[in-house]
Protein backbone atom coordinates (compact mmCIF):
# COMPACT_ATOMS: atom_id res chain seq x y z
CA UNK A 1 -11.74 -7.56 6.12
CA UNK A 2 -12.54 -7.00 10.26
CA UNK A 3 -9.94 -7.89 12.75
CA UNK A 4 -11.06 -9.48 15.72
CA UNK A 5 -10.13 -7.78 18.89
CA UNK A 6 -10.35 -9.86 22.43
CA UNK A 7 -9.97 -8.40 25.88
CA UNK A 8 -9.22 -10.07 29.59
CA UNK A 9 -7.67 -9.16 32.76
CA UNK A 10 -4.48 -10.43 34.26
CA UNK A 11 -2.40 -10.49 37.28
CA UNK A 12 1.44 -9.19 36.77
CA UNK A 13 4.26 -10.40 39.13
CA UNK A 14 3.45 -7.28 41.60
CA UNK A 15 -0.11 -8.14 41.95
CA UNK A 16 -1.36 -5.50 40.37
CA UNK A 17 -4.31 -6.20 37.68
CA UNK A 18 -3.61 -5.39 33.98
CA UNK A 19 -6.06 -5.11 31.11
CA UNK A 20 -4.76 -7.33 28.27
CA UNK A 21 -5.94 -6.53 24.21
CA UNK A 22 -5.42 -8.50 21.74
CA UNK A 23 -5.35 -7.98 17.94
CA UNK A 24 -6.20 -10.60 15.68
CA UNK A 25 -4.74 -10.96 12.25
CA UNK A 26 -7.96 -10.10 9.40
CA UNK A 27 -9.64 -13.03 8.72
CA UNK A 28 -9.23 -15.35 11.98
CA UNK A 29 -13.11 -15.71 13.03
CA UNK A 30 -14.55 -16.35 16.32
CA UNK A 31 -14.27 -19.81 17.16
CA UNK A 32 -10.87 -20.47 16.24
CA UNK A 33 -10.30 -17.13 19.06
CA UNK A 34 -12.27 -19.01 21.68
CA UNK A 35 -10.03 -22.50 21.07
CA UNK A 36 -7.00 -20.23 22.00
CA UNK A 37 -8.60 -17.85 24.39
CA UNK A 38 -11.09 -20.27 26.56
CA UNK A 39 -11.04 -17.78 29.68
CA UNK A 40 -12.01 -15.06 27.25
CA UNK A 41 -15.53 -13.54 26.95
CA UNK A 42 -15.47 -10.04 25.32
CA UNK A 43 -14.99 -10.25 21.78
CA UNK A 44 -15.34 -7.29 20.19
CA UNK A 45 -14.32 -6.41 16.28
CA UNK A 46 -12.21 -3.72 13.98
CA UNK A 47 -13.76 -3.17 11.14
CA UNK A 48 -12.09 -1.23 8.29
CA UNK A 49 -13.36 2.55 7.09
CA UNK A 50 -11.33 4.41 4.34
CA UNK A 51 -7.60 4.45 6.23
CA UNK A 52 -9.28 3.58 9.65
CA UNK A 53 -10.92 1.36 11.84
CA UNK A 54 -14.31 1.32 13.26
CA UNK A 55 -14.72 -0.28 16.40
CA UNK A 56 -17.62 -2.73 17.46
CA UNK A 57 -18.35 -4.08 20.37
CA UNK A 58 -20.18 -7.54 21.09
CA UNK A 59 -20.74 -10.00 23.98
């Protein structure tokens, strides 16, 4: 089952700019991300291989 993976940048308390990633739990799909996540627009996916993951991107 793929995980969903979603990406975004954010300001810390110093003002410096961090890259966030986020994980998804297998089997949360894409719409129920962007309800949480509105600000967010790379979604990319994890999808199992063997022992690993693969990763794909997307828009």
């Amino acid at each position: 089952m793929t995980r969903r993976v979603v990406e975004h940048k954010y300001k810390g308390t110093d003002n410096e700019v961090l890259q966030v990633i986020t994980i998804f739990e297998e089997g949360i799909n894409k719409q129920d991300i962007k309800k949480m996540n509105t600000f967010t627009k790379k979604f990319n996916t994890l999808i199992p291989s063997g022992n690993r993951y693969e990763w794909k991107r997307s828009g």
